[in-house]
PDB file of N, CA and C in Angstrom:
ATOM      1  N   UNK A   1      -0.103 -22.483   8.873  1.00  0.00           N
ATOM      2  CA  UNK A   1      -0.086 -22.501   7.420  1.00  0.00           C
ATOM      3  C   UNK A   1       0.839 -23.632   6.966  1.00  0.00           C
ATOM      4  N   UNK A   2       0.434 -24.698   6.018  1.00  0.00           N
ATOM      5  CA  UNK A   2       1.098 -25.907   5.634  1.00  0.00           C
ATOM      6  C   UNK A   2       1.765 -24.892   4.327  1.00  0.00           C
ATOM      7  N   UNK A   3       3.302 -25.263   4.910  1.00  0.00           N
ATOM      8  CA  UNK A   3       4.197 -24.796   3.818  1.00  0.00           C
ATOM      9  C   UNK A   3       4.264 -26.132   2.831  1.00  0.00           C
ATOM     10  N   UNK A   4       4.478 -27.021   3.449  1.00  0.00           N
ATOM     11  CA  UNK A   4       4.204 -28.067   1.970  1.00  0.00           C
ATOM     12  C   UNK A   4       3.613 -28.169   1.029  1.00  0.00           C
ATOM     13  N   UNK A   5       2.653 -27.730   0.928  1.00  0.00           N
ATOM     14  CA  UNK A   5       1.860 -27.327   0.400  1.00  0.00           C
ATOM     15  C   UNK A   5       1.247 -26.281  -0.871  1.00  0.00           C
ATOM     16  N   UNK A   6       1.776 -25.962  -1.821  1.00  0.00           N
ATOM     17  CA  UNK A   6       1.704 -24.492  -2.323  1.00  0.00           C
ATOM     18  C   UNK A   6       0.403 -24.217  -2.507  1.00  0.00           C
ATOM     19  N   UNK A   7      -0.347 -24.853  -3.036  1.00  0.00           N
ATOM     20  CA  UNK A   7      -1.967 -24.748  -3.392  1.00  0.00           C
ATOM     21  C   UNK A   7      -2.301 -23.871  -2.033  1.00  0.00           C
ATOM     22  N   UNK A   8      -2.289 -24.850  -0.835  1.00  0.00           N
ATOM     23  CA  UNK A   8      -3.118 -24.223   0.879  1.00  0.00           C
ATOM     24  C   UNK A   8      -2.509 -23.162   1.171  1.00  0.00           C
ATOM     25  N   UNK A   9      -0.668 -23.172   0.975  1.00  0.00           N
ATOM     26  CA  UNK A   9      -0.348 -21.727   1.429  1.00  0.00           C
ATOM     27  C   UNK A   9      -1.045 -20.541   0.428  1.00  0.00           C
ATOM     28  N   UNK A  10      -0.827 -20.611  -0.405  1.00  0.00           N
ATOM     29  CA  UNK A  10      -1.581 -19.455  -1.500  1.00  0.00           C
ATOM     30  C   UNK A  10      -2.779 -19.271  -1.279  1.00  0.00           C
ATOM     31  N   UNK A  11      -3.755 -20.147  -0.774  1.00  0.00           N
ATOM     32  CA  UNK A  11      -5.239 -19.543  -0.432  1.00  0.00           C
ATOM     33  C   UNK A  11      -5.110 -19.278   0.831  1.00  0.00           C
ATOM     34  N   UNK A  12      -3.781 -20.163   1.670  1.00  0.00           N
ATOM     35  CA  UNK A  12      -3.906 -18.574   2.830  1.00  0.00           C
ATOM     36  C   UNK A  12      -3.754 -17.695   3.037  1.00  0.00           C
ATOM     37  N   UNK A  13      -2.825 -17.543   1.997  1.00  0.00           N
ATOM     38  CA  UNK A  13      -1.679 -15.838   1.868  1.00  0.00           C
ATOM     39  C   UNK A  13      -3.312 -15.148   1.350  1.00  0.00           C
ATOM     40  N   UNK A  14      -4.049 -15.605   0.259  1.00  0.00           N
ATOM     41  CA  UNK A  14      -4.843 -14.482  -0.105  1.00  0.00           C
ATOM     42  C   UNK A  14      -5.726 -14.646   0.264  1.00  0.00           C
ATOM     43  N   UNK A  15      -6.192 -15.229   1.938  1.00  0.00           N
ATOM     44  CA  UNK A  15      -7.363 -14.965   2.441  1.00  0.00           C
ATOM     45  C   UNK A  15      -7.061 -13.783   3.201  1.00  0.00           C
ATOM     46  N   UNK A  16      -5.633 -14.460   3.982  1.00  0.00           N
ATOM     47  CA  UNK A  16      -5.021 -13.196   5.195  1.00  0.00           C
ATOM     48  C   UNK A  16      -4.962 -12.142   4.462  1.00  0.00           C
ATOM     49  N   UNK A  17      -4.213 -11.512   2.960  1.00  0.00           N
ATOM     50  CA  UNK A  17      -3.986 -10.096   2.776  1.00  0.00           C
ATOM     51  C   UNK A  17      -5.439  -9.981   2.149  1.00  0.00           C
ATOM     52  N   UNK A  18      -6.678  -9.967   1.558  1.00  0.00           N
ATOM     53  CA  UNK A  18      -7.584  -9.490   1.639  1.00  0.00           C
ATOM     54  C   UNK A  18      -8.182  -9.278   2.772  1.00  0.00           C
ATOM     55  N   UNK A  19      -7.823 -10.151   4.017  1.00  0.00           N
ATOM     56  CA  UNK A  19      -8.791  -9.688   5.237  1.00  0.00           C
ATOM     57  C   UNK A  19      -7.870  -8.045   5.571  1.00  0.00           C
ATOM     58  N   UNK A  20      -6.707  -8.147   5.705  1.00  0.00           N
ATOM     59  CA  UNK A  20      -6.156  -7.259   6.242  1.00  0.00           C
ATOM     60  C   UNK A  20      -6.191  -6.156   5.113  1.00  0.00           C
ATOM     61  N   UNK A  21      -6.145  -5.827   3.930  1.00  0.00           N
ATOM     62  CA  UNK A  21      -6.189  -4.824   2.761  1.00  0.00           C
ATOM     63  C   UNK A  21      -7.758  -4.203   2.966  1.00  0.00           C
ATOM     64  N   UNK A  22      -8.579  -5.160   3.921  1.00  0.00           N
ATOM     65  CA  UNK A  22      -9.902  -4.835   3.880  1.00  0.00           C
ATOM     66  C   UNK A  22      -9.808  -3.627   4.977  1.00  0.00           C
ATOM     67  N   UNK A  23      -9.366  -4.369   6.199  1.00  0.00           N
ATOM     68  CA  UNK A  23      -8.755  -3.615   7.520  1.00  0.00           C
ATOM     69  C   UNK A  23      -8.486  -2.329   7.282  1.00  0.00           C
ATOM     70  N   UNK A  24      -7.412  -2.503   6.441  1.00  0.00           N
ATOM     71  CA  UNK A  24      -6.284  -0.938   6.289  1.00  0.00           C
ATOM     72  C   UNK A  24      -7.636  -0.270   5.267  1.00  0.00           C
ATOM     73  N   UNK A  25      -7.894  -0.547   4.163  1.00  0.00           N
ATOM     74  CA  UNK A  25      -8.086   0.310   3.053  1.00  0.00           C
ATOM     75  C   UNK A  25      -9.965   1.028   3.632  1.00  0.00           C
ATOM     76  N   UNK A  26     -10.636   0.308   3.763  1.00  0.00           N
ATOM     77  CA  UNK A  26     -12.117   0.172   3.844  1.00  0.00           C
ATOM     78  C   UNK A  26     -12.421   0.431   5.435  1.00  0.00           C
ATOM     79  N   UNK A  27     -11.758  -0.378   6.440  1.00  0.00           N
ATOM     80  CA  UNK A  27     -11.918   0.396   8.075  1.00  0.00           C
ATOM     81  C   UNK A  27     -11.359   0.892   8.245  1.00  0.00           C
ATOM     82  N   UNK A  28     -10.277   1.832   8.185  1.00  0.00           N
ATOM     83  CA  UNK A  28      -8.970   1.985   8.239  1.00  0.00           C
ATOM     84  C   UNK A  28      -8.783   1.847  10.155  1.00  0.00           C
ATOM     85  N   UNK A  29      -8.126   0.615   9.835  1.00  0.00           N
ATOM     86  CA  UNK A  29      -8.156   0.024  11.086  1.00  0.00           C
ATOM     87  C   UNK A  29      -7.531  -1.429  10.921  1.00  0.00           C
ATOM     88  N   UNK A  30      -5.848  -1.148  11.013  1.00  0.00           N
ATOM     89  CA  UNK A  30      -5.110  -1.966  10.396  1.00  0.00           C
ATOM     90  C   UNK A  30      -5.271  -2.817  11.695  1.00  0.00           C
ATOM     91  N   UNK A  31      -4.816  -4.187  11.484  1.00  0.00           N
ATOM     92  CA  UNK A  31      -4.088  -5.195  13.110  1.00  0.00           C
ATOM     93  C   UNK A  31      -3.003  -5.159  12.336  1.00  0.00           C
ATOM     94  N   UNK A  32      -2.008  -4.922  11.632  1.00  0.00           N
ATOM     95  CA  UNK A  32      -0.837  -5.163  11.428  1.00  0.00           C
ATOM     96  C   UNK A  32       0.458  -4.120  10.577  1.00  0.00           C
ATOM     97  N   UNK A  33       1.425  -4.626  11.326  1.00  0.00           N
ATOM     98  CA  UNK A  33       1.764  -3.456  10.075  1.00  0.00           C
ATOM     99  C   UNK A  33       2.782  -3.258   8.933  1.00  0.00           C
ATOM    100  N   UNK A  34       2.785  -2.398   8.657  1.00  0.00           N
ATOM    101  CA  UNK A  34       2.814  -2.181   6.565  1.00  0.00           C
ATOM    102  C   UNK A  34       4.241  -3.305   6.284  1.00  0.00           C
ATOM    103  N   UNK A  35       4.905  -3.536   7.409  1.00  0.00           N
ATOM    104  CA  UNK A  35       6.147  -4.298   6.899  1.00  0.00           C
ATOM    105  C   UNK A  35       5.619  -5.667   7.104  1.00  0.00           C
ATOM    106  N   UNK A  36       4.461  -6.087   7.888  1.00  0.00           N
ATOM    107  CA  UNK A  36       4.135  -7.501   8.079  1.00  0.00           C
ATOM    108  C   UNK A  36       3.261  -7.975   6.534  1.00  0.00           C
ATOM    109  N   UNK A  37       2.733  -6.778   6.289  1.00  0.00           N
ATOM    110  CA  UNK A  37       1.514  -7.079   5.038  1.00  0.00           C
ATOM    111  C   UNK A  37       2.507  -7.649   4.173  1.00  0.00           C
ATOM    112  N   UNK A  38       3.403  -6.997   4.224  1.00  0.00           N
ATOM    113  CA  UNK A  38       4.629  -6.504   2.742  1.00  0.00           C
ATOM    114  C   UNK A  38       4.925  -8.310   2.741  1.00  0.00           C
ATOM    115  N   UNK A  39       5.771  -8.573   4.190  1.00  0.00           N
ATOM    116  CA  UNK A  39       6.072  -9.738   4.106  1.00  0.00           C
ATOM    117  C   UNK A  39       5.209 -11.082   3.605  1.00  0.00           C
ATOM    118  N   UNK A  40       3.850 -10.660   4.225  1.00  0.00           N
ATOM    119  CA  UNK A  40       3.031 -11.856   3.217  1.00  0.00           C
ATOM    120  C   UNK A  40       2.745 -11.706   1.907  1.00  0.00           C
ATOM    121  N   UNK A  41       2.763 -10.818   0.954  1.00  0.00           N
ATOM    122  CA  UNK A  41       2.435 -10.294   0.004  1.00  0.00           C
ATOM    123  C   UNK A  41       3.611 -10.897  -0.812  1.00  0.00           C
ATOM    124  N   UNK A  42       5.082 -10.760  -0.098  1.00  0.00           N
ATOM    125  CA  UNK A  42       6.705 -10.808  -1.103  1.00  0.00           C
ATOM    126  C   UNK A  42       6.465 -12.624  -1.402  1.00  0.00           C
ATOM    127  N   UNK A  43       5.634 -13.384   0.204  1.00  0.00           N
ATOM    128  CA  UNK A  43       5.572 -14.511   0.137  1.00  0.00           C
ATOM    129  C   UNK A  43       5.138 -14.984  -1.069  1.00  0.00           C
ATOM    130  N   UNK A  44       3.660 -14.099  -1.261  1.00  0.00           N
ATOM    131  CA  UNK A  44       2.614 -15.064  -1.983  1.00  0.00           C
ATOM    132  C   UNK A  44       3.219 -14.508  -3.367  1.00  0.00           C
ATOM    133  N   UNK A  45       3.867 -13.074  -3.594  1.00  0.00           N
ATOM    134  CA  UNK A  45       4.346 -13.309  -4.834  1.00  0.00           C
ATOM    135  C   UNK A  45       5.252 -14.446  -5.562  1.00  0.00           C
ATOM    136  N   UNK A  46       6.577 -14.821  -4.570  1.00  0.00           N
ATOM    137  CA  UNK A  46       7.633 -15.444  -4.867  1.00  0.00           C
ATOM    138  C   UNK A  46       6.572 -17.118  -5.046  1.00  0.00           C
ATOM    139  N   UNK A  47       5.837 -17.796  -4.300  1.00  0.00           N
ATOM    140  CA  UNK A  47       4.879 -18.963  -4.820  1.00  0.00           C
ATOM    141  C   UNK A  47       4.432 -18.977  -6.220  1.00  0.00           C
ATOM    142  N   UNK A  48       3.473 -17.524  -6.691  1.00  0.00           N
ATOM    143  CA  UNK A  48       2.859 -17.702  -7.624  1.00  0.00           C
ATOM    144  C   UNK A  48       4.228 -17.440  -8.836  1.00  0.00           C
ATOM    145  N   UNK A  49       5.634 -17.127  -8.356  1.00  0.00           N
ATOM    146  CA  UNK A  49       6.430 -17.390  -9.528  1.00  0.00           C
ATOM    147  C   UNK A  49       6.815 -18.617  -9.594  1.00  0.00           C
ATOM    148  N   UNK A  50       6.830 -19.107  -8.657  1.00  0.00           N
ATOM    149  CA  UNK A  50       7.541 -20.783  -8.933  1.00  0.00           C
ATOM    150  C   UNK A  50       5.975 -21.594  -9.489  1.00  0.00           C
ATOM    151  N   UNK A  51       5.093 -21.464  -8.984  1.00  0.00           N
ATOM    152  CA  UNK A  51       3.994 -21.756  -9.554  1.00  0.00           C
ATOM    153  C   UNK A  51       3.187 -20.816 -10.813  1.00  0.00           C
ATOM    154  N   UNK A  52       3.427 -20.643 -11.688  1.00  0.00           N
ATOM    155  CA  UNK A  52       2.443 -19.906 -11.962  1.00  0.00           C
ATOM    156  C   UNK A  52       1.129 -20.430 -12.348  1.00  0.00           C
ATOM    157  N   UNK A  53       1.002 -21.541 -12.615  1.00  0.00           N
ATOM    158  CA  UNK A  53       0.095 -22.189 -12.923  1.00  0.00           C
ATOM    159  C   UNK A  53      -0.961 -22.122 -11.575  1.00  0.00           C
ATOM    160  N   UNK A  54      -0.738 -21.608 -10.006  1.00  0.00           N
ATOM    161  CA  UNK A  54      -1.423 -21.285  -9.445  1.00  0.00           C
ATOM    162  C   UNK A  54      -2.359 -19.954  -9.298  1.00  0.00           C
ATOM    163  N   UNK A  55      -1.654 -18.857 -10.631  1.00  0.00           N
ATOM    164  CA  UNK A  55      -1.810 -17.604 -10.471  1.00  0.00           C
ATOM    165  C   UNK A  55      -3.506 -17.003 -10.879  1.00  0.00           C
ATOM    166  N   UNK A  56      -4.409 -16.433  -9.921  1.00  0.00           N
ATOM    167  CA  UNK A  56      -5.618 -16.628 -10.647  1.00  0.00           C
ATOM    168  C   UNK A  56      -5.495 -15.253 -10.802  1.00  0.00           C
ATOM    169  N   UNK A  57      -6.734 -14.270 -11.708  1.00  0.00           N
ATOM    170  CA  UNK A  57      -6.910 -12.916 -11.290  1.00  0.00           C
ATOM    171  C   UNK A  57      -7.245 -12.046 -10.487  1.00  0.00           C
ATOM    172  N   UNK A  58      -7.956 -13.090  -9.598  1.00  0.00           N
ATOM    173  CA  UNK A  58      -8.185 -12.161  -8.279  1.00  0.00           C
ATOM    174  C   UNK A  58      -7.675 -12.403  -7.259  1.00  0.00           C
ATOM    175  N   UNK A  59      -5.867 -12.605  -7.778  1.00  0.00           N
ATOM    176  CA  UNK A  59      -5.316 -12.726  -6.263  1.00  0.00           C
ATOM    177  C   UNK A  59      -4.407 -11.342  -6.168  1.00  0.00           C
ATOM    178  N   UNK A  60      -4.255 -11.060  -4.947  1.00  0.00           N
ATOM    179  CA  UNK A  60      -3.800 -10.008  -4.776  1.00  0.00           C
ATOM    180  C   UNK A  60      -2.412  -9.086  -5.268  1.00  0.00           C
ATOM    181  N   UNK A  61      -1.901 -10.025  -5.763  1.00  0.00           N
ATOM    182  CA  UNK A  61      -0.529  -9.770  -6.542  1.00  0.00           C
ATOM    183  C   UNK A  61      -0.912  -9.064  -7.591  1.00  0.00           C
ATOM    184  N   UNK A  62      -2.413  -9.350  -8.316  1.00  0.00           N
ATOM    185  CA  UNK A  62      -2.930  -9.228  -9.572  1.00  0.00           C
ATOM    186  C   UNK A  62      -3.485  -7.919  -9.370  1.00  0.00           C
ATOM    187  N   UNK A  63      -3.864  -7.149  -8.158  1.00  0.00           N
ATOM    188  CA  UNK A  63      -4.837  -6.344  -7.910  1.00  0.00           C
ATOM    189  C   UNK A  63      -3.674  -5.092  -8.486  1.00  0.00           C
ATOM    190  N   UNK A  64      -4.362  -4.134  -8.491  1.00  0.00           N
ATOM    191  CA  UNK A  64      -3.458  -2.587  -8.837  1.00  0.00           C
ATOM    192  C   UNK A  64      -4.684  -1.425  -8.310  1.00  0.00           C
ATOM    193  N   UNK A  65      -4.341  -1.418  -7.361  1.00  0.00           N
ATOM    194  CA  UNK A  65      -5.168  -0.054  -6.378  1.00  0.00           C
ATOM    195  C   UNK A  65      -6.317  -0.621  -5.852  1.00  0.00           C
ATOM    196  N   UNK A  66      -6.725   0.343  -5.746  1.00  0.00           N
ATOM    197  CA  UNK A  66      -8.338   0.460  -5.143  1.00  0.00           C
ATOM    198  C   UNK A  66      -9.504   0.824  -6.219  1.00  0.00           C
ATOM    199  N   UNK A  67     -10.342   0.483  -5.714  1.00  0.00           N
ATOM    200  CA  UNK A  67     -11.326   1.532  -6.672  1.00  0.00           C
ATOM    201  C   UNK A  67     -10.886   3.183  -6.864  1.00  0.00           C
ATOM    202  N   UNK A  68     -10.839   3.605  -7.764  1.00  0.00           N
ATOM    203  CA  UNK A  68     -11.003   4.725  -7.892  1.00  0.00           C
ATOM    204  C   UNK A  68     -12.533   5.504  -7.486  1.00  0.00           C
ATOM    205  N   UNK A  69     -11.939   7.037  -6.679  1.00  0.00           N
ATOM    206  CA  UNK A  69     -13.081   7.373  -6.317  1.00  0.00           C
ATOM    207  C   UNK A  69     -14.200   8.377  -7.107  1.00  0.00           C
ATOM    208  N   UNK A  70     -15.276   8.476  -7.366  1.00  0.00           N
ATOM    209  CA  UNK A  70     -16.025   8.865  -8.010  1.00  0.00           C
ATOM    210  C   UNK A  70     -15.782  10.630  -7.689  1.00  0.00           C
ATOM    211  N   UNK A  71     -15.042  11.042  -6.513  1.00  0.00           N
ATOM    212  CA  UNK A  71     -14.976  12.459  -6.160  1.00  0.00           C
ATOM    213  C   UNK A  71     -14.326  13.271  -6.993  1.00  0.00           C
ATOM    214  N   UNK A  72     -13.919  12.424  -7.829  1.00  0.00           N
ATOM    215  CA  UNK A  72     -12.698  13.396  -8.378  1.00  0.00           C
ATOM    216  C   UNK A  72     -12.774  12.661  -9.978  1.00  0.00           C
ATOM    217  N   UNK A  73     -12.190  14.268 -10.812  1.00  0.00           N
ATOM    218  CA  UNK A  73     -12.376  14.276 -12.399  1.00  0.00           C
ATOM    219  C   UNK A  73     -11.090  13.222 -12.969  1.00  0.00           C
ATOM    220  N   UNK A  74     -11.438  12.730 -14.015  1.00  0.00           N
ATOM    221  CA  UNK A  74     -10.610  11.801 -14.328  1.00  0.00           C
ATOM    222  C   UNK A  74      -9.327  12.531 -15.033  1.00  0.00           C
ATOM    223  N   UNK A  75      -8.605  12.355 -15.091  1.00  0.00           N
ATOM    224  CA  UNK A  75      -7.144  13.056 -15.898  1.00  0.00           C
ATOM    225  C   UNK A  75      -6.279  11.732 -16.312  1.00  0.00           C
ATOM    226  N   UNK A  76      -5.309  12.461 -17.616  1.00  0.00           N
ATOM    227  CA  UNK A  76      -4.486  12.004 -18.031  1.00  0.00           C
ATOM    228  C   UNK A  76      -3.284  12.655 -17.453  1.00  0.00           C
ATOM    229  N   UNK A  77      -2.142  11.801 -17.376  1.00  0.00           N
ATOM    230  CA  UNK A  77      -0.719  12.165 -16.997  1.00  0.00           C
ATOM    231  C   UNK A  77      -0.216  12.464 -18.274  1.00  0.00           C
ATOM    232  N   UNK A  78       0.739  13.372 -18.723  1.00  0.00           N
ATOM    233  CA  UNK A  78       1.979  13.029 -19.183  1.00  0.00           C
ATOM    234  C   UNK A  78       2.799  12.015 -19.483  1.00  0.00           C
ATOM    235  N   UNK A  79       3.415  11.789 -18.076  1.00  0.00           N
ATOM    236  CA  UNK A  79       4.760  11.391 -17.823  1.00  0.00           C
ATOM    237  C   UNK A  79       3.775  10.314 -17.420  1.00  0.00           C
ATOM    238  N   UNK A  80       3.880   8.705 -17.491  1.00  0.00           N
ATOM    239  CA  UNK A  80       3.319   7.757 -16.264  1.00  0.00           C
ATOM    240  C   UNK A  80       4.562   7.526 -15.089  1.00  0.00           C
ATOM    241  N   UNK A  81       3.950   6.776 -14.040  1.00  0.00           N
ATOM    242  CA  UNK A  81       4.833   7.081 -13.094  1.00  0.00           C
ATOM    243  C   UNK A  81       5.368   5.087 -13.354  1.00  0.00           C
ATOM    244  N   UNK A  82       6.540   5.162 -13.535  1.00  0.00           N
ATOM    245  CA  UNK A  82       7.088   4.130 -14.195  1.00  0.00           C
ATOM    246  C   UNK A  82       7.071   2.716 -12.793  1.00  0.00           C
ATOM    247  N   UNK A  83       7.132   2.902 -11.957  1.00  0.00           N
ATOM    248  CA  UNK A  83       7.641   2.161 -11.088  1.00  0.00           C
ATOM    249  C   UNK A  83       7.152   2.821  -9.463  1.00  0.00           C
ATOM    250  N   UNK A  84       6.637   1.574  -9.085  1.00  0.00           N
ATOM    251  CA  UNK A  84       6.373   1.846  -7.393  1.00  0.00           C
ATOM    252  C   UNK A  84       6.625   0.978  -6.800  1.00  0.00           C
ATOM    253  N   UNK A  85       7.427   0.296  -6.810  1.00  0.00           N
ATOM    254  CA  UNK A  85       8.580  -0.881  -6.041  1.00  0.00           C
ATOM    255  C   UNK A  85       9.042  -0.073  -4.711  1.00  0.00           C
ATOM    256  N   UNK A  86       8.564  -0.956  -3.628  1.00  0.00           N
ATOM    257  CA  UNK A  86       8.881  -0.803  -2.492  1.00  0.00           C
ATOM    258  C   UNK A  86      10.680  -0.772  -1.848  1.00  0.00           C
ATOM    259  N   UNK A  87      11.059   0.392  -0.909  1.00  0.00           N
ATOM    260  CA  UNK A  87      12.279   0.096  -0.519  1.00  0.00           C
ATOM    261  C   UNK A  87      12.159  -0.327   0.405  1.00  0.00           C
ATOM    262  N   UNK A  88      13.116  -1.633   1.020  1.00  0.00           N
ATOM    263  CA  UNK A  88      13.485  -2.186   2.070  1.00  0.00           C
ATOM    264  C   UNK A  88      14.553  -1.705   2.919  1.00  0.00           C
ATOM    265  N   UNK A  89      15.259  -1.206   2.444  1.00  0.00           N
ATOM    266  CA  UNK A  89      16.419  -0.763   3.378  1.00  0.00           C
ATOM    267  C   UNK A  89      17.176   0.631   3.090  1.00  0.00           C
ATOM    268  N   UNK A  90      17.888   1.024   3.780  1.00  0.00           N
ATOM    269  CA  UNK A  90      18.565   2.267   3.586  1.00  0.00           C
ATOM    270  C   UNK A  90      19.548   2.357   2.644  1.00  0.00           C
ATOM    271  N   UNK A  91      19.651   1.200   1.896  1.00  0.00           N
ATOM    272  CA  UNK A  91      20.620   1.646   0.871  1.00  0.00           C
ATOM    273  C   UNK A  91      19.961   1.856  -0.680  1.00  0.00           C
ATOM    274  N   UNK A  92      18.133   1.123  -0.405  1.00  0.00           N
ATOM    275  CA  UNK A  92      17.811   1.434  -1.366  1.00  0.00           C
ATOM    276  C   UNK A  92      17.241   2.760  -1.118  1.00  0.00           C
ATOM    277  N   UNK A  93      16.931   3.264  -0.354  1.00  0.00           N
ATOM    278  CA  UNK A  93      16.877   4.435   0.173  1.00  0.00           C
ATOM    279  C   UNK A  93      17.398   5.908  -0.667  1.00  0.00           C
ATOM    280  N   UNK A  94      18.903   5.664  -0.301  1.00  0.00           N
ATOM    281  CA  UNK A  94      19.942   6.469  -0.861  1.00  0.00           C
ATOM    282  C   UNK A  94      19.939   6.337  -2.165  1.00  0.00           C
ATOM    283  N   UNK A  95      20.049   5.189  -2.914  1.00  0.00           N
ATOM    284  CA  UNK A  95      20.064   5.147  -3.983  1.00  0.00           C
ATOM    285  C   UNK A  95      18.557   5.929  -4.673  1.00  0.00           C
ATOM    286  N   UNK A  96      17.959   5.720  -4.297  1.00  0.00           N
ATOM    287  CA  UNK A  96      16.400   6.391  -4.739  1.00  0.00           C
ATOM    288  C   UNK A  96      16.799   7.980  -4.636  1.00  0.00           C
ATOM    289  N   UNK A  97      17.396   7.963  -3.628  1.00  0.00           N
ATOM    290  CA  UNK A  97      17.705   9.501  -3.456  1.00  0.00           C
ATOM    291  C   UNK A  97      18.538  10.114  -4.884  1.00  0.00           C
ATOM    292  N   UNK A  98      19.212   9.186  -4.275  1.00  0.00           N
ATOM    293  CA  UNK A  98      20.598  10.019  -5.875  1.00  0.00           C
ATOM    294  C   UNK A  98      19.920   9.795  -6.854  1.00  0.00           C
ATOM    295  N   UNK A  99      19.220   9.075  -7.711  1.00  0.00           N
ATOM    296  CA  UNK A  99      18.568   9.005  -8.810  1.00  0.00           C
ATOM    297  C   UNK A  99      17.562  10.254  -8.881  1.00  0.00           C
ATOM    298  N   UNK A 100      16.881  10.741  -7.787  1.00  0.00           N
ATOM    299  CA  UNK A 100      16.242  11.605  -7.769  1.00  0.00           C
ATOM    300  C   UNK A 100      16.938  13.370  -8.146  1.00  0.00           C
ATOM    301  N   UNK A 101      18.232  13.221  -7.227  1.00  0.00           N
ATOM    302  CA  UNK A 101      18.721  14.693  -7.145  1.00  0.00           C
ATOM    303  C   UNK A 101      19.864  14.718  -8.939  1.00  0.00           C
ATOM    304  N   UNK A 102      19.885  13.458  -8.941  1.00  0.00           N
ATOM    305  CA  UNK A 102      20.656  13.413 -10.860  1.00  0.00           C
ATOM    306  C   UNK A 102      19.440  13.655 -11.644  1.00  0.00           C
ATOM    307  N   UNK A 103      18.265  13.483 -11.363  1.00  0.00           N
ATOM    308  CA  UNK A 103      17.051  14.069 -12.569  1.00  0.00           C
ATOM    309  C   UNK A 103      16.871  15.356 -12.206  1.00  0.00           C
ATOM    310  N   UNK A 104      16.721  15.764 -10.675  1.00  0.00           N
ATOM    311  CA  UNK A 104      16.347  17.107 -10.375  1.00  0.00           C
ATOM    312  C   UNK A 104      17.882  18.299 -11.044  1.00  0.00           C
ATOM    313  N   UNK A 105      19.182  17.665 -11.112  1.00  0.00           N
ATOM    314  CA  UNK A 105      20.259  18.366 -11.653  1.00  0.00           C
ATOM    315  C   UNK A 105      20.538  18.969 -10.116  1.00  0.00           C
ATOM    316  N   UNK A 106      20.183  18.907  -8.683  1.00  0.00           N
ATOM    317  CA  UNK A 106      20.174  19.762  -7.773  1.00  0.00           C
ATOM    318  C   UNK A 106      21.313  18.564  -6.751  1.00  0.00           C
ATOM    319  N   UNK A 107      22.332  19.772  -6.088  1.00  0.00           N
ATOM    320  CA  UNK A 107      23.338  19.183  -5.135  1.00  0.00           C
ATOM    321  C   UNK A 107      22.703  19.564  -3.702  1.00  0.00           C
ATOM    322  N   UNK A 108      21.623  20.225  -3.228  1.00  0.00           N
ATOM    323  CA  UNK A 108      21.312  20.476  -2.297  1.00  0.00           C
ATOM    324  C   UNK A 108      20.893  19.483  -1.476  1.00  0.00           C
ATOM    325  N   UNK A 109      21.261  19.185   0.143  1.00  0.00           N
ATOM    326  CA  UNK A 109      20.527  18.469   1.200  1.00  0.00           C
ATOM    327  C   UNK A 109      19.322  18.476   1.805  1.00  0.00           C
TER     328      UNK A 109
END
């Protein structure tokens, strides 16, 4: 992959994570795994911020789920679920934790 490049790296980042999103989601039959995806994904995000002028809509940064499946009745939430930001390490970990047991009001382990 020509890092010089931002245009070539970005159509490689989103050839590789659609081949592999295809893998996991549709065969489920990953070659790689969830921390390698992550890493090309953090790549091609941090490009299309310094570029945005590279940013199209059907690149994967842009995507938000899957199809929804026809099996099931459609519903409204309440509450939306505000945030699904990935943790990297154990301290975001903990911290996720305590934010959790300060809404739940609960001191239990």
């Amino acid at each position: 992959m020509d890092r010089s490049d931002p245009r070539a790296e970005i159509a490689a980042l989103r050839e590789e994570l659609n081949y592999h999103r295809h893998r996991y989601f549709v065969l489920d039959d990953p070659e790689i795994a969830d921390a390698e995806y992550d890493a090309l994904y953090d790549r091609l995000a941090d490009l299309e911020a310094t570029h945005p002028d590279l940013v199209t809509p059907d690149s994967p940064t842009q995507r938000v789920g899957a199809a929804p499946s026809t099996q099931f009745a459609q519903v409204r939430h309440e509450t939306p679920m505000l945030s699904l930001d990935k943790c990297t390490s154990t301290s975001e970990l903990a911290a996720w934790e305590e934010r959790c047991r300060r809404l739940l009001a609960t001191d239990d382990d």
